[in-house]
N, C-alpha and C. Protein backbone atom coordinates (compact mmCIF):
# COMPACT_ATOMS: atom_id res chain seq x y z
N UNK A 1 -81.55 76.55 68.05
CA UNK A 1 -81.60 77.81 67.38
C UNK A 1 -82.91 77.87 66.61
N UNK A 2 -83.68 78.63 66.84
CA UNK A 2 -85.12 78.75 66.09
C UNK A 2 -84.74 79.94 64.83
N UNK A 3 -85.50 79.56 64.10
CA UNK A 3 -85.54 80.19 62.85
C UNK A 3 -86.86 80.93 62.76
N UNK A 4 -87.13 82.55 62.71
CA UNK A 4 -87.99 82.95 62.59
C UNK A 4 -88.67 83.24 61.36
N UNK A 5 -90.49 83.15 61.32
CA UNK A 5 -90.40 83.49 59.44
C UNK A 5 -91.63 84.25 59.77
N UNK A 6 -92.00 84.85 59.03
CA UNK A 6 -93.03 85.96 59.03
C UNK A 6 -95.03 85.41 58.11
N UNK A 7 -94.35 83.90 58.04
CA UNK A 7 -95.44 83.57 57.45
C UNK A 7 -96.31 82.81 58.76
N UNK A 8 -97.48 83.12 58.76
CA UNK A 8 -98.37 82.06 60.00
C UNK A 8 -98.87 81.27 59.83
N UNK A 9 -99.29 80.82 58.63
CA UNK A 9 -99.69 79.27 58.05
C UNK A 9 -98.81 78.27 58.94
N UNK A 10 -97.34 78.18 58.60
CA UNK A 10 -96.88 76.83 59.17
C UNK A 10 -96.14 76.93 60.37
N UNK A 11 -96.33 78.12 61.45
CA UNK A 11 -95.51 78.30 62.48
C UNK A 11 -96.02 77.74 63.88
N UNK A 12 -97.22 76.69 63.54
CA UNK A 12 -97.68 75.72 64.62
C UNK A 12 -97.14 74.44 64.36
N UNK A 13 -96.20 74.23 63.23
CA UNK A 13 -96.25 73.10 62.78
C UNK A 13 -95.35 72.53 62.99
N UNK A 14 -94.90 71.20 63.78
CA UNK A 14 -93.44 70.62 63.89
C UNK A 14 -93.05 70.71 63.14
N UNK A 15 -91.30 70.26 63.22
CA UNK A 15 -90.40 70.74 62.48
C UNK A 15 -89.58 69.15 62.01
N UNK A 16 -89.77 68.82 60.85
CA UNK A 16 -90.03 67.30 60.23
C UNK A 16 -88.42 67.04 59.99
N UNK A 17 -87.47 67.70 60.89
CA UNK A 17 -86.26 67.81 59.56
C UNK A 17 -85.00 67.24 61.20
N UNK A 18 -84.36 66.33 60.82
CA UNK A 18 -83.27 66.13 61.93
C UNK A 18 -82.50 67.11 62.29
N UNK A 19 -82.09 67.29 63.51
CA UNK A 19 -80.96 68.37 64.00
C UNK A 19 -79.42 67.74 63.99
N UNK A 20 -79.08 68.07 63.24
CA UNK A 20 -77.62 67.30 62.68
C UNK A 20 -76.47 67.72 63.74
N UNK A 21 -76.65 69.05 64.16
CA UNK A 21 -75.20 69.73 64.65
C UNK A 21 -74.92 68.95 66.22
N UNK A 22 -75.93 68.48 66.96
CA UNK A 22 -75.74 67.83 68.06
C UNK A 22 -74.60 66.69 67.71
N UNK A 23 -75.41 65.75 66.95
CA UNK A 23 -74.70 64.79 66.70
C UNK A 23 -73.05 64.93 66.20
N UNK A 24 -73.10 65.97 65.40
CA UNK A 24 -71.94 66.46 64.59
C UNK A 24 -70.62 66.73 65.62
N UNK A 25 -71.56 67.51 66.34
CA UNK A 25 -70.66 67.55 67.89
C UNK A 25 -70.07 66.74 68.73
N UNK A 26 -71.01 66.01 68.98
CA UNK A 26 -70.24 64.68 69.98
C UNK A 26 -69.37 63.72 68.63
N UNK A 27 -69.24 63.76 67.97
CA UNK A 27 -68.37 62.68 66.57
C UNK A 27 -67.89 64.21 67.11
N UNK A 28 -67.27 64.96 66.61
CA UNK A 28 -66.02 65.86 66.90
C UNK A 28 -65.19 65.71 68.23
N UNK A 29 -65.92 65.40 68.82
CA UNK A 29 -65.66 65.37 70.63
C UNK A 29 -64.89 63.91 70.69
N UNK A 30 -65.33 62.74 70.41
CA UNK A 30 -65.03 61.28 69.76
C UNK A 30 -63.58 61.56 69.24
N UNK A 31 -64.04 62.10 68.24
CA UNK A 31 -62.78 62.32 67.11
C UNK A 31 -61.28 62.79 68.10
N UNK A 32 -61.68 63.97 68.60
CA UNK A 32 -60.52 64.56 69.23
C UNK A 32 -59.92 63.52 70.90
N UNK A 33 -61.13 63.31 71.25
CA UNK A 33 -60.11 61.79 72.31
C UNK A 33 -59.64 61.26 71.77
N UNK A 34 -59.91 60.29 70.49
CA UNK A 34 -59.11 59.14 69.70
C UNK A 34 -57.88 59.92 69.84
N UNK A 35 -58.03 60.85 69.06
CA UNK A 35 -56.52 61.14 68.44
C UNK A 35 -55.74 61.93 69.35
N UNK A 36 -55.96 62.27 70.79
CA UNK A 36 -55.10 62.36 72.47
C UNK A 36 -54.70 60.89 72.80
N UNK A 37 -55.38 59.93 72.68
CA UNK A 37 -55.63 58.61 73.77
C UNK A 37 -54.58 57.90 72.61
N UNK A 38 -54.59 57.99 70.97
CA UNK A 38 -54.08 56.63 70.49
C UNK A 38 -52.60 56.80 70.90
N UNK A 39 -51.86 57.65 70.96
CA UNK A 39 -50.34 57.72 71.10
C UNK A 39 -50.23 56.99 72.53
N UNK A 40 -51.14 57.12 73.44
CA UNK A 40 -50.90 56.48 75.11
C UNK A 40 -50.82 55.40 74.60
N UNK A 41 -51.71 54.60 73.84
CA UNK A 41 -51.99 52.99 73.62
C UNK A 41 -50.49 52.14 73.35
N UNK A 42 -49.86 52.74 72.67
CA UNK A 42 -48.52 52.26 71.96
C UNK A 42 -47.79 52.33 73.47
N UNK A 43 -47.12 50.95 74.14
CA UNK A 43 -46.14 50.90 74.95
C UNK A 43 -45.00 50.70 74.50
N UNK A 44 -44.08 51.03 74.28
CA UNK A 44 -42.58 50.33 73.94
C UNK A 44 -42.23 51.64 74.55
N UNK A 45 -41.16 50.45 74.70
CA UNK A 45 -39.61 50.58 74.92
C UNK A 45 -38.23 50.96 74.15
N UNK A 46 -38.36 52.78 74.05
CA UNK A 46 -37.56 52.81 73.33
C UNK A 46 -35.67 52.34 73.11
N UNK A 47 -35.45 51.54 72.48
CA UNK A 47 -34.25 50.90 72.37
C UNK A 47 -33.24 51.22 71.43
N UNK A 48 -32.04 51.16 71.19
CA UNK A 48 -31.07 51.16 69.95
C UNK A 48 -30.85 49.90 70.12
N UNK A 49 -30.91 49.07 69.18
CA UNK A 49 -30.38 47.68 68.81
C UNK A 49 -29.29 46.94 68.31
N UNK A 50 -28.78 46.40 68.76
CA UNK A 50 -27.37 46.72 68.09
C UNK A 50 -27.69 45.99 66.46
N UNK A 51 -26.38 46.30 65.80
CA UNK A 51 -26.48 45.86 63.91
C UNK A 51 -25.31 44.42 64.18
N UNK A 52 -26.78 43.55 63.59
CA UNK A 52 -26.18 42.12 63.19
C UNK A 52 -26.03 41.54 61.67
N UNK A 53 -25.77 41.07 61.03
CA UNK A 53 -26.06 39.98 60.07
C UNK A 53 -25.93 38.49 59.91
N UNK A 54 -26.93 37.90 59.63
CA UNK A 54 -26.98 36.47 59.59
C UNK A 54 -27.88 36.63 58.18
N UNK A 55 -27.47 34.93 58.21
CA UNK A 55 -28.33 34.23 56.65
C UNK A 55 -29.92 34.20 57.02
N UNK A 56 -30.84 34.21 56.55
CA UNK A 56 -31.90 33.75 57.11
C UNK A 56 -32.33 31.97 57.24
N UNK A 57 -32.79 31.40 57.89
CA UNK A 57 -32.81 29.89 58.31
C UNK A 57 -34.29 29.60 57.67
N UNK A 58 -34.60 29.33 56.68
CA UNK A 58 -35.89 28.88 56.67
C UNK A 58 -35.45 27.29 56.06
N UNK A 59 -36.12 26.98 57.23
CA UNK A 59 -36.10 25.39 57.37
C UNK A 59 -37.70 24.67 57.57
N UNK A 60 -37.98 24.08 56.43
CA UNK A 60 -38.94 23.71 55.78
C UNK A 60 -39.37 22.40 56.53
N UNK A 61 -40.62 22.67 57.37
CA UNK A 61 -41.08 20.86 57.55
C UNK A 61 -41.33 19.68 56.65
N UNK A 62 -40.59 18.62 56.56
CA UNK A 62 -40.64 17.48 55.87
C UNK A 62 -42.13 17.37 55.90
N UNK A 63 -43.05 16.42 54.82
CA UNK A 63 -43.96 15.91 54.89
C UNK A 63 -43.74 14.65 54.51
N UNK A 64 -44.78 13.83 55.36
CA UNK A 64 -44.39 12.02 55.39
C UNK A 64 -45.32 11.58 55.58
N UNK A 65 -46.10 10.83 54.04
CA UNK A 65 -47.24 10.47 53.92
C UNK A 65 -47.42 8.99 54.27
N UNK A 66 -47.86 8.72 55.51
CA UNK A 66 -48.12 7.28 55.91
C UNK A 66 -49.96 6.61 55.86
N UNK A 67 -49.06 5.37 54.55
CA UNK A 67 -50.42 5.41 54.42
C UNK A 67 -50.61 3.68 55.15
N UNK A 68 -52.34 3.58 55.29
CA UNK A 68 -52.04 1.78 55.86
C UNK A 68 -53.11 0.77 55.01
N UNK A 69 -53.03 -0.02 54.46
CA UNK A 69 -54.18 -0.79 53.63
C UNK A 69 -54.86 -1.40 54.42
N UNK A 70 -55.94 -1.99 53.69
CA UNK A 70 -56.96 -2.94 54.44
C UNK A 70 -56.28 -3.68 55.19
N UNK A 71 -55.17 -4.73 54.82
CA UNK A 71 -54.43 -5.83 55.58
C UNK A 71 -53.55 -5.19 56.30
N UNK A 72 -53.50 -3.88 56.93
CA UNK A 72 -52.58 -3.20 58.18
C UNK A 72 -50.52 -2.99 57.88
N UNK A 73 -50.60 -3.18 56.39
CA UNK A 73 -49.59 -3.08 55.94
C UNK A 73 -49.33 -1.57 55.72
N UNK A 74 -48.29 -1.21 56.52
CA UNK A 74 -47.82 0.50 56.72
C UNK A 74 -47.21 0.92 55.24
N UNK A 75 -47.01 2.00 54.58
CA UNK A 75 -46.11 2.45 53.49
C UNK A 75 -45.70 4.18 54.22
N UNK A 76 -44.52 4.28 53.86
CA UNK A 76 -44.03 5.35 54.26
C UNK A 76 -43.83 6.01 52.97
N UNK A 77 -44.31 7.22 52.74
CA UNK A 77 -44.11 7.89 50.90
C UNK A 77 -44.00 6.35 50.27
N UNK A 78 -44.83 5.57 50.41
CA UNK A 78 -45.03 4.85 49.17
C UNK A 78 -44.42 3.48 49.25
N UNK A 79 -43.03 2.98 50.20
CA UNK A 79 -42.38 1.88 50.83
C UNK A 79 -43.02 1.69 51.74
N UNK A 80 -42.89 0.25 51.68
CA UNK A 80 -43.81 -1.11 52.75
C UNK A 80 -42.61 -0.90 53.98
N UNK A 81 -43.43 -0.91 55.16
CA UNK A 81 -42.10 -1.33 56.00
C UNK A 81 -43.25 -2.03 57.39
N UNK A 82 -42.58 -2.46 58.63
CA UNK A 82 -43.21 -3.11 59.84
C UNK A 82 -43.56 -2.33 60.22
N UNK A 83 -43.77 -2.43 61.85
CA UNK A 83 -43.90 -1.34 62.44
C UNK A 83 -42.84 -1.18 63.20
N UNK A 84 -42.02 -1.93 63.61
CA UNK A 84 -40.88 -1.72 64.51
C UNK A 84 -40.07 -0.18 62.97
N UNK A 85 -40.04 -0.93 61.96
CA UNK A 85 -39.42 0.02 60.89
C UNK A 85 -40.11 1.41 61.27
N UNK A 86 -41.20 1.64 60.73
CA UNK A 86 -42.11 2.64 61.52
C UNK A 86 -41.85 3.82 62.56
N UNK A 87 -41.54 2.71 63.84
CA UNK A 87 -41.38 3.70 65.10
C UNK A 87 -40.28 4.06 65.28
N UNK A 88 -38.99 3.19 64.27
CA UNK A 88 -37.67 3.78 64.03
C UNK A 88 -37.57 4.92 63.22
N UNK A 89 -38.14 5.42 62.40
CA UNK A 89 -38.41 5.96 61.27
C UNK A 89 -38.75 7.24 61.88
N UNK A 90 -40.07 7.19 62.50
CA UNK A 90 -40.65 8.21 63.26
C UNK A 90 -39.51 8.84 64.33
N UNK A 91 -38.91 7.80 65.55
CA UNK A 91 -38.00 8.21 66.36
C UNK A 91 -36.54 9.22 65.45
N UNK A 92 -36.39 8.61 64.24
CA UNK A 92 -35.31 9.58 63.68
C UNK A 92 -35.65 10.78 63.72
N UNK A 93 -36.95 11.24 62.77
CA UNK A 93 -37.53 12.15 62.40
C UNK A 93 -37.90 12.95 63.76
N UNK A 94 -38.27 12.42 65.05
CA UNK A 94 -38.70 13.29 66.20
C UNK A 94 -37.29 13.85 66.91
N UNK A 95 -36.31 13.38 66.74
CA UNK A 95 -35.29 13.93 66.57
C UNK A 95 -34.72 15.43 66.04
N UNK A 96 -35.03 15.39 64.93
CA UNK A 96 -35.25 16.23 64.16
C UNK A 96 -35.58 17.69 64.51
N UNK A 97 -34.30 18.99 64.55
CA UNK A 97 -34.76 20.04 64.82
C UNK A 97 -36.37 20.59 64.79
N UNK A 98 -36.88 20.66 63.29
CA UNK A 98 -38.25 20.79 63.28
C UNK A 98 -38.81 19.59 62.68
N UNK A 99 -39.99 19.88 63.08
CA UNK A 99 -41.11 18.87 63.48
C UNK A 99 -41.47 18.14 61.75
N UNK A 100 -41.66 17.54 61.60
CA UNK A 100 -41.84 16.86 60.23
C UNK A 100 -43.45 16.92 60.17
N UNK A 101 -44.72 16.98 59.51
CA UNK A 101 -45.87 16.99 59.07
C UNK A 101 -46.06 15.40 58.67
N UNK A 102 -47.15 14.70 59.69
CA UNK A 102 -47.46 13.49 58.96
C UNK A 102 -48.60 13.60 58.37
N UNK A 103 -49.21 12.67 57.22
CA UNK A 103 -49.97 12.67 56.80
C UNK A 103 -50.77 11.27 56.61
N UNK A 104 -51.65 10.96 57.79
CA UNK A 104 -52.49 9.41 57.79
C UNK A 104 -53.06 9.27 56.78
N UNK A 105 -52.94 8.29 55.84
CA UNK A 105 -53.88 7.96 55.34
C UNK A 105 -53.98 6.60 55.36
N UNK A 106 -55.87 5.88 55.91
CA UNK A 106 -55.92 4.64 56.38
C UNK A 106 -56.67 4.31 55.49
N UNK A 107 -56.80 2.92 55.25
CA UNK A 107 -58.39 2.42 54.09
C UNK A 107 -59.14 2.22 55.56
N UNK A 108 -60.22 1.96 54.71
CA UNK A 108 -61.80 2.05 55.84
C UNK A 108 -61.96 0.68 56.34
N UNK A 109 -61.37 0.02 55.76
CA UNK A 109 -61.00 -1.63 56.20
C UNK A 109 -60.61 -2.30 57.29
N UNK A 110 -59.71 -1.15 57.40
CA UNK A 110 -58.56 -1.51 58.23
C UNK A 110 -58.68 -1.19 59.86
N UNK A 111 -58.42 -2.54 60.50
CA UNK A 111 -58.44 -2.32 61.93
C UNK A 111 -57.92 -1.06 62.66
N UNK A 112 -58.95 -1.15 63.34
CA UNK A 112 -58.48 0.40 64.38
C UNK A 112 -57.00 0.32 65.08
N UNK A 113 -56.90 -0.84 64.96
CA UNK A 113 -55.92 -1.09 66.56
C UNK A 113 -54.48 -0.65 65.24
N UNK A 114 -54.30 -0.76 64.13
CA UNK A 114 -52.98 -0.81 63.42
C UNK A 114 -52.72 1.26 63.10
N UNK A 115 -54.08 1.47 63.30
CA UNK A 115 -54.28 3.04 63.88
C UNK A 115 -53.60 3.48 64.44
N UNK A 116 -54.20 2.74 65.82
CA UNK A 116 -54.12 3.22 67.61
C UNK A 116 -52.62 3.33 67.34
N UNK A 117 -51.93 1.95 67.07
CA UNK A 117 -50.58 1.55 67.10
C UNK A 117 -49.71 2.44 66.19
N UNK A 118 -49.92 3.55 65.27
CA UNK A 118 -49.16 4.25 64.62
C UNK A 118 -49.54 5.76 65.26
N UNK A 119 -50.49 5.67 65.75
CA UNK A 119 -50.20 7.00 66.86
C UNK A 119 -49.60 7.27 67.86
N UNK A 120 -49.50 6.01 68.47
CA UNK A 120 -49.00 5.59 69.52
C UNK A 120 -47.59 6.09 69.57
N UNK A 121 -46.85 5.21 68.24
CA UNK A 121 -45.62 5.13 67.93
C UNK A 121 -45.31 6.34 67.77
N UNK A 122 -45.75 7.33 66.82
CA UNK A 122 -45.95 8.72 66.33
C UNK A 122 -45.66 9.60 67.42
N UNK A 123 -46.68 9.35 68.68
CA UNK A 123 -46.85 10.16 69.90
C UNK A 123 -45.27 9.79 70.45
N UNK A 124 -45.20 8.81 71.20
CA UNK A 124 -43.38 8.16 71.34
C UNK A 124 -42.37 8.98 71.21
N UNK A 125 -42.52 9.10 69.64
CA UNK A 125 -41.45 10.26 69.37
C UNK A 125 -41.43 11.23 69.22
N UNK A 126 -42.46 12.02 69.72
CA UNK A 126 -42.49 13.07 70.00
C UNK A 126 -42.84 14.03 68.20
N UNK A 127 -43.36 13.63 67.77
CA UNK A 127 -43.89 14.15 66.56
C UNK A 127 -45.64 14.43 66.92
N UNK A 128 -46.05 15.59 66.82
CA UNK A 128 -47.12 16.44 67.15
C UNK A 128 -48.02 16.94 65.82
N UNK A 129 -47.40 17.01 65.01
CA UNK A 129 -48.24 17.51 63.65
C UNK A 129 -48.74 15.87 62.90
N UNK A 130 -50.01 15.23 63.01
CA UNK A 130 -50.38 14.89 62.40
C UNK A 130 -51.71 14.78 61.91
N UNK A 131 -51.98 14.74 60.51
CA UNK A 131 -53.13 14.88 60.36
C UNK A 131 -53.57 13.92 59.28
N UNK A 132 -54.99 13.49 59.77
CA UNK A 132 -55.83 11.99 58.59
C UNK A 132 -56.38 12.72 57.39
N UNK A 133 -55.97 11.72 56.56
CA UNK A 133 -56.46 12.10 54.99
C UNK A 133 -57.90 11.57 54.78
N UNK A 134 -58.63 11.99 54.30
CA UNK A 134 -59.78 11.19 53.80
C UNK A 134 -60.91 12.07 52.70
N UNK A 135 -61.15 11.18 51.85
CA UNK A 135 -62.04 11.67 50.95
C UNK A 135 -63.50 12.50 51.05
N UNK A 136 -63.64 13.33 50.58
CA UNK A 136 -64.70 14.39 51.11
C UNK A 136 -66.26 13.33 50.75
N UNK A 137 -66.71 13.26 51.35
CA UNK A 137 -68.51 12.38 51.21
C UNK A 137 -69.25 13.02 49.54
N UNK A 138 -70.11 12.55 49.26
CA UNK A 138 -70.60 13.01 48.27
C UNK A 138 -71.79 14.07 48.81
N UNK A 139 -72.13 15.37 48.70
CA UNK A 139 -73.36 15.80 49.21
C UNK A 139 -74.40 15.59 48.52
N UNK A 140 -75.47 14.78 49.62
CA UNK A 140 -77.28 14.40 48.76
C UNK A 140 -77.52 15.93 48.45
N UNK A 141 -78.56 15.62 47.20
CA UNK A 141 -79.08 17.15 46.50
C UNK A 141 -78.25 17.54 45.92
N UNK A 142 -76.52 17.49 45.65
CA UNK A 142 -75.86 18.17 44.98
C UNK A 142 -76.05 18.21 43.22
N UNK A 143 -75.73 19.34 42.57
CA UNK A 143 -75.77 19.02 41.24
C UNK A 143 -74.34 18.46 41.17
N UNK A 144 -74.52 17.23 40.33
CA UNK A 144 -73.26 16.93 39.60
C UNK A 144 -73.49 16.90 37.94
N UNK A 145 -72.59 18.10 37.07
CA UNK A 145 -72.86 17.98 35.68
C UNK A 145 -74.50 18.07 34.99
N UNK A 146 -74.91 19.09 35.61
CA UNK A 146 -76.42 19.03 35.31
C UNK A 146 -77.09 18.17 35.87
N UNK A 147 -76.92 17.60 36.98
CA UNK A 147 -77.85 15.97 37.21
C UNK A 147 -78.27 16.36 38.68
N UNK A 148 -78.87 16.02 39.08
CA UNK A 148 -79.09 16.07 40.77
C UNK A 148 -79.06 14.41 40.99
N UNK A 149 -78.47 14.34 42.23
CA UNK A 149 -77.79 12.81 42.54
C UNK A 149 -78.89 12.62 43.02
N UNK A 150 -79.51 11.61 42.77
CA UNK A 150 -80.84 10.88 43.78
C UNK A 150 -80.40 9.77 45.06
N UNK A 151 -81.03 10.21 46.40
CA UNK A 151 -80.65 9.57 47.22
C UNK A 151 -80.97 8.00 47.11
């Protein structure tokens, strides 16, 4: 749409200013598919359901902090036991409607193989959630308390 003006000074002169209504148009055009197309998106199945009541079941995973010392001595929450104790322990618990949460924690000491051997056992019974504890590293350059740690 041109705009006519009666002055001749600036009627050679481009026109410095964006044309908004194009754009304005297609976002209207946008606008009005969305809101045809979103009702298609939704599939269901309309149903009547029948009316039940029950308790709700929230049944909480145990957590079972196994920890192992330098000398490969197991503690279960805090009691010493073997490992035969151990994979009995574990086998109860894999039993167990839901899954119990273990929690490794090894010293840095300690042979790999008393590891291997409590995953092992762990795996056995079918217990799937476990996860190793360990202390976060110190970061070089960090401030600690006003100080920068020197490497």
């Amino acid at each position: 749409m041109a705009f006519a003006s009666f002055d001749n000074k600036g009627s050679s002169a481009p026109v410095a200013e964006i044309n908004m209504v194009p754009l304005i148009d297609v976002m209207l055009v946008l606008l009005v598919i969305f809101i045809v197309t979103a009702p298609l998106l939704s599939h269901q199945v309309k149903l009547e359901l029948p009316k039940a009541s029950a308790q709700v079941m929230s049944a909480k995973a145990v957590k079972i902090d196994l920890s192992i010392d330098a000398d490969g001595v197991r503690y279960w929450n805090g009691q010493a036991l073997s490992r035969d104790e151990a994979a009995a322990r574990f086998a109860a618990e894999g039993a167990k409607p839901t899954q119990p949460e273990v929690y490794l924690r090894a010293d840095q000491a300690v042979p790999y193989r008393a590891v291997a051997e409590t995953l092992a056992d762990a795996s056995k019974a079918g217990l799937t959630k476990i996860g190793f504890v360990t202390d976060p590293a110190p970061v070089k350059g960090a401030e600690h308390n006003g100080k920068t740690s020197k490497p």
